[in-house]
C-alpha atoms as a PDB file:
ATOM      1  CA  UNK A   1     -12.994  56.679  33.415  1.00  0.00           C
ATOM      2  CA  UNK A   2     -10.219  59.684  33.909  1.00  0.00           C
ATOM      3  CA  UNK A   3     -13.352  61.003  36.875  1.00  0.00           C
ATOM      4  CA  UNK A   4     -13.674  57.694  38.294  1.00  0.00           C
ATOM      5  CA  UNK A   5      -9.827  56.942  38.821  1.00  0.00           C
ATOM      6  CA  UNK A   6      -9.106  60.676  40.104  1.00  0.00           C
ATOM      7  CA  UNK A   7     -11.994  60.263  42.486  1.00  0.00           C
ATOM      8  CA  UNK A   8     -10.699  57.013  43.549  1.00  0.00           C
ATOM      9  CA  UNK A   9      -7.237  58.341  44.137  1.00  0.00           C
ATOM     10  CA  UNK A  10      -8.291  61.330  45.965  1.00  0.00           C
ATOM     11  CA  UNK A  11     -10.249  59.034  48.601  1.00  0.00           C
ATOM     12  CA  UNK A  12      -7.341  57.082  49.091  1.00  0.00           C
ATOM     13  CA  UNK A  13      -5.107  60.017  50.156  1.00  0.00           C
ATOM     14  CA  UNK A  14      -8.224  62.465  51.792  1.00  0.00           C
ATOM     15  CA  UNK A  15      -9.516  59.440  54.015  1.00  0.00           C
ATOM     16  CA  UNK A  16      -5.783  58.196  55.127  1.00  0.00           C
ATOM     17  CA  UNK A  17      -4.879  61.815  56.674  1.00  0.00           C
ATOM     18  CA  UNK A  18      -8.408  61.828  58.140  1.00  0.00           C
ATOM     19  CA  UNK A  19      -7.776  58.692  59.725  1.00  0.00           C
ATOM     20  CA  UNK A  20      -4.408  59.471  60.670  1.00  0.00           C
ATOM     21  CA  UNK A  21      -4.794  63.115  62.205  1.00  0.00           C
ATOM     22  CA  UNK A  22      -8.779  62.727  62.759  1.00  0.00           C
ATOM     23  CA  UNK A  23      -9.455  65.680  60.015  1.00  0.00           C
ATOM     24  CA  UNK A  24      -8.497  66.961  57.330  1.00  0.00           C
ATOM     25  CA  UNK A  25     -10.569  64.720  54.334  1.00  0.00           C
ATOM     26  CA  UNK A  26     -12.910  68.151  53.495  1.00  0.00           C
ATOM     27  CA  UNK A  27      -9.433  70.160  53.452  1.00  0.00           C
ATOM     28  CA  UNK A  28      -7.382  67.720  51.039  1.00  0.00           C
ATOM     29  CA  UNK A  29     -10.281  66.664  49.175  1.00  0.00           C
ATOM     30  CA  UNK A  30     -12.057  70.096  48.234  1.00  0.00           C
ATOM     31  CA  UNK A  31      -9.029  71.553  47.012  1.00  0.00           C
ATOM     32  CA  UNK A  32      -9.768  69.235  43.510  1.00  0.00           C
ATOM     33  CA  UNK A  33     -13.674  68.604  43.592  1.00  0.00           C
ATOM     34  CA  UNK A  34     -14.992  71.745  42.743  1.00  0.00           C
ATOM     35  CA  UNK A  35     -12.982  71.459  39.564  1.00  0.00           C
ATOM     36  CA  UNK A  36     -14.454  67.894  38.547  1.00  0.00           C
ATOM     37  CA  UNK A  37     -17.833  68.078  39.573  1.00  0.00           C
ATOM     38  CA  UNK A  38     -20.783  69.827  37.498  1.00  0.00           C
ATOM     39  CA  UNK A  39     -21.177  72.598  40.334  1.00  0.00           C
ATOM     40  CA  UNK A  40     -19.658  73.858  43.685  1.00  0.00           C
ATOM     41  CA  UNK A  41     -22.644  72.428  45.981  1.00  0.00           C
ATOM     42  CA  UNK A  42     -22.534  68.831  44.566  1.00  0.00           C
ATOM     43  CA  UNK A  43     -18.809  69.313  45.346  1.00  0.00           C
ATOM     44  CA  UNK A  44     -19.198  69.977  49.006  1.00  0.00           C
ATOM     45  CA  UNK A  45     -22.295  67.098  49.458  1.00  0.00           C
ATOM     46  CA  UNK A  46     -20.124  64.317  47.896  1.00  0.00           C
ATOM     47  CA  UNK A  47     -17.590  65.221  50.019  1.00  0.00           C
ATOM     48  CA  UNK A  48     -19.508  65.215  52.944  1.00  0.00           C
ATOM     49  CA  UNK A  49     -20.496  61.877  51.859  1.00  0.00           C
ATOM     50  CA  UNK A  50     -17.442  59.933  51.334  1.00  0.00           C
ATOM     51  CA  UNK A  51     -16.173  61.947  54.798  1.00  0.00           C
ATOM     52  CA  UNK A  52     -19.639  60.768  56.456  1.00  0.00           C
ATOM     53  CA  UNK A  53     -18.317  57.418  55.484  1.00  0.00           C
ATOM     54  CA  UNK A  54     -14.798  57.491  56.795  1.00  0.00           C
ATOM     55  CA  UNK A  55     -15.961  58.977  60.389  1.00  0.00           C
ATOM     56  CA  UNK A  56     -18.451  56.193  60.428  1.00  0.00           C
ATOM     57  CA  UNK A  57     -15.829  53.221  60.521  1.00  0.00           C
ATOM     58  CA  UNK A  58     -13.974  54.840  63.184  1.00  0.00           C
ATOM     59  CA  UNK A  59     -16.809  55.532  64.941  1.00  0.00           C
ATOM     60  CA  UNK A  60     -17.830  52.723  65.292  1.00  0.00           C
ATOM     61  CA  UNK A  61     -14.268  51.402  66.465  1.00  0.00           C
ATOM     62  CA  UNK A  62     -13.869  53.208  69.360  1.00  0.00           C
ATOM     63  CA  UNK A  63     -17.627  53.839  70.258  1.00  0.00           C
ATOM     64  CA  UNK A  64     -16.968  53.140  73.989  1.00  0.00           C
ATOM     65  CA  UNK A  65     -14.637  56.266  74.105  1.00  0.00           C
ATOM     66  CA  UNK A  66     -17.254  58.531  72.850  1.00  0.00           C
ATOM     67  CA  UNK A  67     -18.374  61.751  75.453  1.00  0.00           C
ATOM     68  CA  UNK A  68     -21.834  63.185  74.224  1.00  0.00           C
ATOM     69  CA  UNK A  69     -21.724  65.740  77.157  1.00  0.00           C
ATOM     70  CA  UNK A  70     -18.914  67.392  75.413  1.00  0.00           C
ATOM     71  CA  UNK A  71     -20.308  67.193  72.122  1.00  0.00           C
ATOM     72  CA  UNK A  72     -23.726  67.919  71.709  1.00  0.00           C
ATOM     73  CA  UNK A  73     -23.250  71.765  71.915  1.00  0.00           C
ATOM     74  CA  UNK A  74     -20.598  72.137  69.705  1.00  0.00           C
ATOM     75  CA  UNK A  75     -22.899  70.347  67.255  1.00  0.00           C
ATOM     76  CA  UNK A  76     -25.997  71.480  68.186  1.00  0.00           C
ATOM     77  CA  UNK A  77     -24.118  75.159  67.092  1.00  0.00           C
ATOM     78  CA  UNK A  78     -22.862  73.548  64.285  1.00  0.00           C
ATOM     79  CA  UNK A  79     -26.116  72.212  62.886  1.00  0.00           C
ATOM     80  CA  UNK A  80     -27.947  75.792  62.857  1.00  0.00           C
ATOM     81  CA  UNK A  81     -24.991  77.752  60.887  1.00  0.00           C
ATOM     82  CA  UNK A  82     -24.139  74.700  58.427  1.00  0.00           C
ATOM     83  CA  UNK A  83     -27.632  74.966  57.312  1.00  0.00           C
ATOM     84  CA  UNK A  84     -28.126  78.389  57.173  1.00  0.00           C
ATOM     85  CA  UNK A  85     -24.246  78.159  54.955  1.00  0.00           C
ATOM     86  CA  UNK A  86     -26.310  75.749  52.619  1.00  0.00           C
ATOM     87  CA  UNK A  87     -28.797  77.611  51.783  1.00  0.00           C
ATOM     88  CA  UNK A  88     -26.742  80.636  50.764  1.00  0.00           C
ATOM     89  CA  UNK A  89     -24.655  79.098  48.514  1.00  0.00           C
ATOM     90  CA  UNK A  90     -27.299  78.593  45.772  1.00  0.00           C
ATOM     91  CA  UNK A  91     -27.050  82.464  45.973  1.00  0.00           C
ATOM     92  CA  UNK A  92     -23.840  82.612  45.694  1.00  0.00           C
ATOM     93  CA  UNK A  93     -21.759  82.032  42.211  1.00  0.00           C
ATOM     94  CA  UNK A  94     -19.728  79.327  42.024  1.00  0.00           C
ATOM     95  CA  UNK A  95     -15.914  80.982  41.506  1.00  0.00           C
ATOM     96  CA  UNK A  96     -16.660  83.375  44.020  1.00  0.00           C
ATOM     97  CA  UNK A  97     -16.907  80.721  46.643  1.00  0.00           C
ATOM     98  CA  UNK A  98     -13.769  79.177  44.809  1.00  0.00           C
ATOM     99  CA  UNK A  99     -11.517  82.381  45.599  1.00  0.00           C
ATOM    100  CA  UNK A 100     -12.994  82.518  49.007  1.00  0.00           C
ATOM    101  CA  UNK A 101     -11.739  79.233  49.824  1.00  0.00           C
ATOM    102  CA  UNK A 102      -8.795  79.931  48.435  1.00  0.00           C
ATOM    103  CA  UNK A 103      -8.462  82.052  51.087  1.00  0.00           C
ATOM    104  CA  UNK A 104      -9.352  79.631  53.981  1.00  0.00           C
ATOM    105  CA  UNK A 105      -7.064  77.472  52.555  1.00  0.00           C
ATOM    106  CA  UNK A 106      -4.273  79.423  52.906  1.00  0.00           C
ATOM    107  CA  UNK A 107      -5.279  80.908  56.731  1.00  0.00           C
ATOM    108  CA  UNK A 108      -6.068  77.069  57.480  1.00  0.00           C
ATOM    109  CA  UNK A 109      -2.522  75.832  56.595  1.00  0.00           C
ATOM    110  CA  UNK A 110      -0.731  79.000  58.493  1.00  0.00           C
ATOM    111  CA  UNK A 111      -3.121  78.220  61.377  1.00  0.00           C
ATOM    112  CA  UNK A 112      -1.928  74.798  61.774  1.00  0.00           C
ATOM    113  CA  UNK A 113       1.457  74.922  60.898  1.00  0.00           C
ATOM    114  CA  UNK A 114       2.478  78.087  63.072  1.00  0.00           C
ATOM    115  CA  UNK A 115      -0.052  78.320  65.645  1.00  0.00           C
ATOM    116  CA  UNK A 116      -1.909  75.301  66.738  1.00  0.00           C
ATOM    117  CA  UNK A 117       0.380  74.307  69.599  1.00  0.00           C
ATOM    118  CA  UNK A 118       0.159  78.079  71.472  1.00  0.00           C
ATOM    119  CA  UNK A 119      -3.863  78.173  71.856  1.00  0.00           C
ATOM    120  CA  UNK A 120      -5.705  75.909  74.035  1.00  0.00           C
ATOM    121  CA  UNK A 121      -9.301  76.251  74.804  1.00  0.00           C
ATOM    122  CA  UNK A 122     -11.305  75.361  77.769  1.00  0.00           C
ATOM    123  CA  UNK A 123     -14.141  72.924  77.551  1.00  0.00           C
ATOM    124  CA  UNK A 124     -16.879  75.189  78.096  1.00  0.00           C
ATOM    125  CA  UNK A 125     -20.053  75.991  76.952  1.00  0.00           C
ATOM    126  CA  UNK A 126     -18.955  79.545  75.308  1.00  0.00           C
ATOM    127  CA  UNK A 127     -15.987  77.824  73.683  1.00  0.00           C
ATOM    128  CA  UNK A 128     -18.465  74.813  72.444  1.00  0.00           C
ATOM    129  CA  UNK A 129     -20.801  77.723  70.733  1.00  0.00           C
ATOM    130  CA  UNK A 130     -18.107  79.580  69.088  1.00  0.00           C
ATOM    131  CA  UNK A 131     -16.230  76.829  67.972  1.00  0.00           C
ATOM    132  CA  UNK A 132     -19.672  75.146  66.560  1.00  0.00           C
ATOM    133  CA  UNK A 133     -20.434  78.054  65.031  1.00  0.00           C
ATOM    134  CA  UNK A 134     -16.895  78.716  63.011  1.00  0.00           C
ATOM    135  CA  UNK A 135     -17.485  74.582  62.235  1.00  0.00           C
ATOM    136  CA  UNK A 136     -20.756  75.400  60.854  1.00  0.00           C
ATOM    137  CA  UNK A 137     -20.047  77.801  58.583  1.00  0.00           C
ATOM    138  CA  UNK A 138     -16.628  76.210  56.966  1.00  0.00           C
ATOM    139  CA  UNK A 139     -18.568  72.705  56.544  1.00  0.00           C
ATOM    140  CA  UNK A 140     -21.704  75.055  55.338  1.00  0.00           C
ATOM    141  CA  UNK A 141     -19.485  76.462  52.244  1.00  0.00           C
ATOM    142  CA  UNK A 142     -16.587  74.429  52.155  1.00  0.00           C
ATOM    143  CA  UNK A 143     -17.073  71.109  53.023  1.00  0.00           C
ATOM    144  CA  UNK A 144     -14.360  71.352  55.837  1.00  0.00           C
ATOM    145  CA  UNK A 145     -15.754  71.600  59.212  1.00  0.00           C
ATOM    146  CA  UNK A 146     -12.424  70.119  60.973  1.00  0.00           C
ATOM    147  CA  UNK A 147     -10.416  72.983  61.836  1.00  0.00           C
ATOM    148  CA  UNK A 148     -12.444  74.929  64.310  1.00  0.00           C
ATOM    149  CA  UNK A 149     -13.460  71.436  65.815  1.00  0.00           C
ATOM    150  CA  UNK A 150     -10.167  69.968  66.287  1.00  0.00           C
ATOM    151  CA  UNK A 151      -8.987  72.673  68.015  1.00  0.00           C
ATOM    152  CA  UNK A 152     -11.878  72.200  70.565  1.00  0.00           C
ATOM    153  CA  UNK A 153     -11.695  68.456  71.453  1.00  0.00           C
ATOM    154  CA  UNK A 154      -7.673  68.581  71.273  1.00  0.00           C
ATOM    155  CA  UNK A 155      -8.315  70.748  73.957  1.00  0.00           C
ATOM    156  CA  UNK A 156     -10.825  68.950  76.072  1.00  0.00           C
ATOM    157  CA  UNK A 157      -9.843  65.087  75.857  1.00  0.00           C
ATOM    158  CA  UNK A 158      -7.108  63.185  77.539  1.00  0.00           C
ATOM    159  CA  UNK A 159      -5.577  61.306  74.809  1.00  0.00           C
ATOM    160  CA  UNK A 160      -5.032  61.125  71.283  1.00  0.00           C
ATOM    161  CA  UNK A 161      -8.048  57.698  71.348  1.00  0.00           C
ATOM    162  CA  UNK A 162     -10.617  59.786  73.033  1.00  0.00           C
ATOM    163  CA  UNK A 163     -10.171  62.581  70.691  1.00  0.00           C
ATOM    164  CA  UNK A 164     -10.039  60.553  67.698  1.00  0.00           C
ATOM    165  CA  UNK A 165     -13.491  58.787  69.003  1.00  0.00           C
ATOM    166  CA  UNK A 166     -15.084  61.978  70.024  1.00  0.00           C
ATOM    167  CA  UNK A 167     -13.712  64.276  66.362  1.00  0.00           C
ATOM    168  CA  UNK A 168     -15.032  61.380  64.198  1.00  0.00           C
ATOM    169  CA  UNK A 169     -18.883  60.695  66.152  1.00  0.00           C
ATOM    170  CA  UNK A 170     -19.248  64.697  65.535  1.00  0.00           C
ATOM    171  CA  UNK A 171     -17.961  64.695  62.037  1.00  0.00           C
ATOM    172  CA  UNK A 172     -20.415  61.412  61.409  1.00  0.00           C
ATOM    173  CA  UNK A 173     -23.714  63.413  62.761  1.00  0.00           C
ATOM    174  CA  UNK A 174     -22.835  66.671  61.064  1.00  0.00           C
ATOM    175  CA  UNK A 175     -22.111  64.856  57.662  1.00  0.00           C
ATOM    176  CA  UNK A 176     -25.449  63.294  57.956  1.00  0.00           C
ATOM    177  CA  UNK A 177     -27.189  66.240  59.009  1.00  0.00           C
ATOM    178  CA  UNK A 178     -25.538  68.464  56.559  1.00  0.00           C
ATOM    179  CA  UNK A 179     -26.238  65.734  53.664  1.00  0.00           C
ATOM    180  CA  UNK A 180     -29.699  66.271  54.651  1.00  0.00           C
ATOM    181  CA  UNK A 181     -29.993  69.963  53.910  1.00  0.00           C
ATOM    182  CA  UNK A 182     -27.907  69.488  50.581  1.00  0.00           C
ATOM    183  CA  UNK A 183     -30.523  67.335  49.034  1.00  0.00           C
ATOM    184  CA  UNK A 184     -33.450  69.425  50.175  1.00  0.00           C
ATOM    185  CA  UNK A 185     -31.256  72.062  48.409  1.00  0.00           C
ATOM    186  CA  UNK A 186     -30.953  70.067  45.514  1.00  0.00           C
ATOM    187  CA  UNK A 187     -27.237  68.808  45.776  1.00  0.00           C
ATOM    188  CA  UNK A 188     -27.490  65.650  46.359  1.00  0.00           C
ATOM    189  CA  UNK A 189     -27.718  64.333  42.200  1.00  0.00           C
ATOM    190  CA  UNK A 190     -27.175  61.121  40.368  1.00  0.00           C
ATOM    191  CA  UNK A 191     -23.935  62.550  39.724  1.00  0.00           C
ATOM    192  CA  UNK A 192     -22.819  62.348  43.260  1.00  0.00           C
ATOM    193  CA  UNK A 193     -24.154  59.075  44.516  1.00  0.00           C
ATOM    194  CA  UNK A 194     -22.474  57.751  40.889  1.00  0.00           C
ATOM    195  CA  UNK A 195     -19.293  59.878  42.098  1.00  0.00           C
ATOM    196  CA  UNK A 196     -19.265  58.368  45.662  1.00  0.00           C
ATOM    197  CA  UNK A 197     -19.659  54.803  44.699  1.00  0.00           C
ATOM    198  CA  UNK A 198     -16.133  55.706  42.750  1.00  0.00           C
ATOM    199  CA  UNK A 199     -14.364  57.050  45.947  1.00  0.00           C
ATOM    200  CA  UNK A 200     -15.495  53.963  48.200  1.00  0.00           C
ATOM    201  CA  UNK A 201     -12.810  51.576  47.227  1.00  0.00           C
ATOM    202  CA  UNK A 202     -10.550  54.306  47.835  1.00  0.00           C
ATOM    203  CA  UNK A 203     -12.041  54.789  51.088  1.00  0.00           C
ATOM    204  CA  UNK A 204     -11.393  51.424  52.529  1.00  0.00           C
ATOM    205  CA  UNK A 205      -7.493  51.476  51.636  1.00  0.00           C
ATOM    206  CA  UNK A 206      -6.787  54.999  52.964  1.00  0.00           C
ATOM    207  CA  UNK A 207      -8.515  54.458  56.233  1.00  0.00           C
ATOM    208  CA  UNK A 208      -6.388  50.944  56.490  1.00  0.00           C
ATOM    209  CA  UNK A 209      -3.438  52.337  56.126  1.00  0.00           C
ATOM    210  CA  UNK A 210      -4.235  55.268  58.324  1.00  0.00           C
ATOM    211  CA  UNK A 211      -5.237  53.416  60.906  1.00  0.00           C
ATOM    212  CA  UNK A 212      -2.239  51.850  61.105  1.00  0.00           C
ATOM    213  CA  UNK A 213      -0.008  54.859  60.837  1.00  0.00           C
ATOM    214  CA  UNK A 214      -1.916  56.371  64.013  1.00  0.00           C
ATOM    215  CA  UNK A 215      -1.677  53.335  65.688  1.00  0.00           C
ATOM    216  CA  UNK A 216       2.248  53.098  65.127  1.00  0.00           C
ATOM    217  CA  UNK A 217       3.990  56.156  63.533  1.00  0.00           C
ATOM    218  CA  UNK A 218       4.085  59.779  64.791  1.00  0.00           C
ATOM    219  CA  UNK A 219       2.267  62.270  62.725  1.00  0.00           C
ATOM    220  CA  UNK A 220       4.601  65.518  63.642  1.00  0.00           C
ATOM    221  CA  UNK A 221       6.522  65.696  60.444  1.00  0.00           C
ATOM    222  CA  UNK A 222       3.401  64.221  57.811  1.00  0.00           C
ATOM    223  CA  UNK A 223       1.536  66.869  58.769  1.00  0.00           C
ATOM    224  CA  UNK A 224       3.266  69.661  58.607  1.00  0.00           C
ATOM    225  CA  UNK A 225       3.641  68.503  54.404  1.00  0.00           C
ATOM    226  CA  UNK A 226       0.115  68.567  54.376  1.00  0.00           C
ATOM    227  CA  UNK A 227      -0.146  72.129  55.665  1.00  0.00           C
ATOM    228  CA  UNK A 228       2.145  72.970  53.035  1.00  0.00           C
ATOM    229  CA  UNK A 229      -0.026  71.413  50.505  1.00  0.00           C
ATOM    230  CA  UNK A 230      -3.275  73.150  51.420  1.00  0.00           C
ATOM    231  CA  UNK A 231      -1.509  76.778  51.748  1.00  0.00           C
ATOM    232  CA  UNK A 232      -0.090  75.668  47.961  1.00  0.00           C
ATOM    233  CA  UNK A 233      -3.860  74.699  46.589  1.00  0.00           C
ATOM    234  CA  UNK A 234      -5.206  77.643  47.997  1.00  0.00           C
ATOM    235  CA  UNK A 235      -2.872  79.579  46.174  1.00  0.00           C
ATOM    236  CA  UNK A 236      -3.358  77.919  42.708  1.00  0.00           C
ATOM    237  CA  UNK A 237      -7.531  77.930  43.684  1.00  0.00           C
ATOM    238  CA  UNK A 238      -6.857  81.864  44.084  1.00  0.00           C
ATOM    239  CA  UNK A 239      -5.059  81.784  40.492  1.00  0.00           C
ATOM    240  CA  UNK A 240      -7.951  80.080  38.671  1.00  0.00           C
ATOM    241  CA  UNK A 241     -10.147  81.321  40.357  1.00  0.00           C
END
């Protein structure tokens, strides 16, 4: 019962900053998975899951805003180093990816809170590659392929709709994909589709109240507590590690 309700909770909170920034359910929610679930892998895939879930919603809202032509490089990159992530990590023990994120954590939270206003990047194919490629490998091992990706489409869409229409239709299709390899891999247990029937509930009221704060209240200040909070995770991830 303790699992369910933490699970629960942590959908509530993961899926109402993904709807309200358009990222950041992997970040939040993978800084307390790998310490409730069996093993680091079925971590990541029931993340992916309940994240598949969230992007599909809002997806499906503003489907008519959606720009394939800027996205299917990006993902196509993504696809190829996500998988080849996946497989590694069943070579790979499970608190040494824990310290490692602890790491990206703490970069992630610096990046954003310092630094994301002074790059921009130009909507090319080069920048679609790279950018695929640095999404690929953080959804690959940590279940949070937002970072490199938002950085991308912030950069090549008008307004703050397309964006949110465009980040969510690429984080849909790379959840999906990426669930795919998990359970070839063996991730995708009882355990996790018990786990994600938990965090749905939680789902549906985050991404309702979400959608209203984009819709009505600026972001600025909420997000710069949440970079705080993932430079703070990382650092206790790093200590028990």
């Amino acid at each position: 019962m303790e699992l369910a309700i933490c699970i629960f909770l942590l959908s509530i909170v993961a899926s109402f900053i993904q709807r309200t920034t358009g990222f950041g359910f992997g970040i939040f929610i993978m800084t307390m998975l790998p310490f409730l679930m069996p093993s680091y892998g079925e971590a990541t895939t029931l993340s992916g899951l309940l994240a598949l879930t969230t992007s599909l919603v809002v997806t499906l809202r503003h489907i008519s805003l959606i720009n394939l032509r800027r996205m299917l490089p990006i993902l196509l990159a993504f696809v190829v180093l996500s998988s080849i992530a996946i497989f590694c990590i069943k070579r790979v023990e499970d608190h040494q990816l824990r310290y490692v994120l602890g790491y990206v954590l703490i970069v992630v939270s610096l990046y954003f809170a310092f630094f994301n206003r002074r790059i921009h990047l130009k909507a090319n194919v080069p920048t679609q590659l790279s950018m695929g490629s640095l999404s690929g490998l953080m959804g690959g091992f940590f279940g949070m392929q937002g970072p490199p990706a938002v950085l991308y489409f912030i950069s090549s869409e008008p307004d703050k709709e397309h964006y949110m229409a465009d980040i969510q239709c690429y984080f849909l299709l790379g959840n999906l994909i990426m669930t795919g390899v998990r359970a070839r891999n063996g991730f995708l247990t009882p355990t996790v589709g018990i786990d994600y029937l938990y965090g749905l509930g939680g789902l549906a009221i985050g991404t309702t109240i979400g959608a209203f704060v984009f819709k009505h209240i600026p972001s600025r200040w909420f997000q710069y507590i949440v970079y705080a909070y993932i430079g703070i995770s990382g650092i206790v991830i790093l200590l028990t590690a």
